[in-house]
C-alpha atoms as a PDB file:
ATOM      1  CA  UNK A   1     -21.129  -7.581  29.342  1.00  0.00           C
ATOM      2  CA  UNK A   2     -24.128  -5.468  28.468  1.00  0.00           C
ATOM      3  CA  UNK A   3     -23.558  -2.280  27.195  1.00  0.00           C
ATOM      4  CA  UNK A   4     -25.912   0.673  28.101  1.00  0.00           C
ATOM      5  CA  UNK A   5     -27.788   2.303  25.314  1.00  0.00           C
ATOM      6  CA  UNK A   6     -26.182   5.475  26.148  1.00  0.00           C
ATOM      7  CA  UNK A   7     -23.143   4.431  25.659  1.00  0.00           C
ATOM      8  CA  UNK A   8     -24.019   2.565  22.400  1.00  0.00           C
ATOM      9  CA  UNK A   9     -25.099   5.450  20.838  1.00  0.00           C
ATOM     10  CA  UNK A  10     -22.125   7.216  21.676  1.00  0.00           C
ATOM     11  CA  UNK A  11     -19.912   4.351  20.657  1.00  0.00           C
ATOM     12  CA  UNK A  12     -22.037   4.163  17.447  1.00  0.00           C
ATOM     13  CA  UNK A  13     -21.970   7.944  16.692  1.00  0.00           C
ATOM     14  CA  UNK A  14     -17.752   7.712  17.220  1.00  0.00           C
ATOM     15  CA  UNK A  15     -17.551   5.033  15.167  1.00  0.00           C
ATOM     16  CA  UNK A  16     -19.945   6.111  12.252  1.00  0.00           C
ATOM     17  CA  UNK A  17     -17.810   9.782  12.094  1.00  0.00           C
ATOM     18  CA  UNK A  18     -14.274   7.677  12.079  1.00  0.00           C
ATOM     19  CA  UNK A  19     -15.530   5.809   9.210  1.00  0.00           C
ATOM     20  CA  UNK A  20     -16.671   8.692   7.266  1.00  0.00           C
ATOM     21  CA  UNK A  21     -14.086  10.501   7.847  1.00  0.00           C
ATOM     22  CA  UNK A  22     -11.529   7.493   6.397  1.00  0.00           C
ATOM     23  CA  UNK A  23     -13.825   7.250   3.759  1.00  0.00           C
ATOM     24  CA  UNK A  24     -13.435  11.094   2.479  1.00  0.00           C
ATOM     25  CA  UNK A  25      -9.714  10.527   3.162  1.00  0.00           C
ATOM     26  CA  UNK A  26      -9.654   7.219   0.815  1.00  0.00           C
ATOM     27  CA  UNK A  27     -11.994   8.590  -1.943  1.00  0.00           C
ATOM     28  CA  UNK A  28     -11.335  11.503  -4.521  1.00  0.00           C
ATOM     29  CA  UNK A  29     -14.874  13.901  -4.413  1.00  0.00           C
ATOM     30  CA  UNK A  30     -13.323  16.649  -6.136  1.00  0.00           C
ATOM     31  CA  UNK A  31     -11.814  16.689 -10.182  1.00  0.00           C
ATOM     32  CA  UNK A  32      -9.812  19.999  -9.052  1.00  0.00           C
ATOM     33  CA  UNK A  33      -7.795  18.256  -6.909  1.00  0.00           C
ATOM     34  CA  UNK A  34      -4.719  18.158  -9.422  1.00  0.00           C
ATOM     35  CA  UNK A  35      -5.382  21.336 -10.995  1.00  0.00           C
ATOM     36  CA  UNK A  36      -2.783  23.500 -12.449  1.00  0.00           C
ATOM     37  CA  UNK A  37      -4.180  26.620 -11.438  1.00  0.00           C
ATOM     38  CA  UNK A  38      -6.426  28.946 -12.989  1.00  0.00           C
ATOM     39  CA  UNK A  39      -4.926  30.847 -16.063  1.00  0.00           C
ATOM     40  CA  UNK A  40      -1.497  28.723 -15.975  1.00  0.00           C
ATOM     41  CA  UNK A  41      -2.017  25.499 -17.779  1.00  0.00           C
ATOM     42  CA  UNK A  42      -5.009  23.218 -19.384  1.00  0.00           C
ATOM     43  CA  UNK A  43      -4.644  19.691 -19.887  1.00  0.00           C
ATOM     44  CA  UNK A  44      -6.423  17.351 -21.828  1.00  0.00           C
ATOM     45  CA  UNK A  45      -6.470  13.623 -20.569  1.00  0.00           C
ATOM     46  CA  UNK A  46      -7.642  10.803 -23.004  1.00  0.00           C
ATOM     47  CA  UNK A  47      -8.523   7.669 -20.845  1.00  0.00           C
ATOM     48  CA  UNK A  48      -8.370   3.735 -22.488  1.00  0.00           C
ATOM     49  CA  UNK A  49      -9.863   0.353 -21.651  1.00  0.00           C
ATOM     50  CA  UNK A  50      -6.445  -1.412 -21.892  1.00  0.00           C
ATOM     51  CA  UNK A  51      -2.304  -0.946 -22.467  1.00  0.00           C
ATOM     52  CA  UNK A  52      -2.852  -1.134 -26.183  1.00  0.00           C
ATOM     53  CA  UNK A  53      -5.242   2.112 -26.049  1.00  0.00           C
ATOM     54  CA  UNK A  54      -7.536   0.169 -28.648  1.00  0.00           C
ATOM     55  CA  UNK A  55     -10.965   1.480 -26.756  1.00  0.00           C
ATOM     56  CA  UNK A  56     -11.706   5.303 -25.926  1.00  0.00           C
ATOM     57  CA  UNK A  57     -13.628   5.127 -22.899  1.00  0.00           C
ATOM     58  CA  UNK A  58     -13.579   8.122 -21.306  1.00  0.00           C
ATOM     59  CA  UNK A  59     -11.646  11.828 -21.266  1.00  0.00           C
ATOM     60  CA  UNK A  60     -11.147  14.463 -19.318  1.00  0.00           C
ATOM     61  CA  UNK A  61     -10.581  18.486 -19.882  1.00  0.00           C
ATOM     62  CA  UNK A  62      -9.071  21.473 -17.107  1.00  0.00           C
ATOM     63  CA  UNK A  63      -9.798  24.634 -19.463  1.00  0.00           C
ATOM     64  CA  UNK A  64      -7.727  28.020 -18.711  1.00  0.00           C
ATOM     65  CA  UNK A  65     -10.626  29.432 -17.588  1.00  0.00           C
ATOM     66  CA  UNK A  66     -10.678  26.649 -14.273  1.00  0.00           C
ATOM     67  CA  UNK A  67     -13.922  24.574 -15.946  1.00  0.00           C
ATOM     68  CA  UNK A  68     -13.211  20.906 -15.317  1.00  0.00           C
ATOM     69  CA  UNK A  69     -15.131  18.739 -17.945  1.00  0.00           C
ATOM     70  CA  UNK A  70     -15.072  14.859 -17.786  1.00  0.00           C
ATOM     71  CA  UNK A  71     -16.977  11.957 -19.480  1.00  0.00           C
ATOM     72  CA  UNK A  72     -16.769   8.575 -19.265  1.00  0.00           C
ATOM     73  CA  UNK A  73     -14.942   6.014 -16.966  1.00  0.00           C
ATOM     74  CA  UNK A  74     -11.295   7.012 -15.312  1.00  0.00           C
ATOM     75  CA  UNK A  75      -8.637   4.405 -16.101  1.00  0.00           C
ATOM     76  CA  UNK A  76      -5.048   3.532 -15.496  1.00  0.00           C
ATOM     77  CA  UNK A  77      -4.431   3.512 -19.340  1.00  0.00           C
ATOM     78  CA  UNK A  78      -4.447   7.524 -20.609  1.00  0.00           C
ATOM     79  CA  UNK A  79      -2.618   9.905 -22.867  1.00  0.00           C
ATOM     80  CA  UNK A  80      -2.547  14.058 -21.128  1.00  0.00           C
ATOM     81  CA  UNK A  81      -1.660  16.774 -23.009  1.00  0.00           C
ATOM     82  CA  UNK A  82      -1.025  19.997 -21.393  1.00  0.00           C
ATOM     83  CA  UNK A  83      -0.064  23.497 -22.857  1.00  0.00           C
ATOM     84  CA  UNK A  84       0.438  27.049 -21.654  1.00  0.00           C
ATOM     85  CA  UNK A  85      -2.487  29.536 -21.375  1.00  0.00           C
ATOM     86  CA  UNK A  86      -2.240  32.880 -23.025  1.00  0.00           C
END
């Protein structure tokens, strides 16, 4: 079956956008995205290499003001901290 290369390009162009969009479904692009809310809460998170938190490797800050800091790499190992804004 030979496909005509209108209709490739269309089948390309459909298939290209559903795979972007599952890909910006699948992948986190913004730090905000668990915020507390301006002026509520900040949190500190403290991120680790392993379970026995032996290696610092990255952190992560939400400030009462709404900055979002972050260095580092994102693990499954962390410490957060989060107090009251006054």
């Amino acid at each position: 079956m030979r496909v005509r290369p209108l209709r490739r390009s269309l089948l390309f162009t459909a298939v290209a956008t559903f795979l972007g969009a599952a890909a910006g479904f699948f992948v986190a692009t913004d730090a905000r995205a668990d915020d507390p809310g301006t002026g509520v809460e900040q949190e500190s998170r403290e991120y680790y290499s392993d379970a026995a938190m032996t290696q610092h490797v990255g952190g992560w800050w939400y400030d009462c003001n709404g900055n979002v800091r972050s260095w580092g790499v994102q693990t499954i190992y962390m410490t957060s901290y989060r107090s009251a804004c006054y």
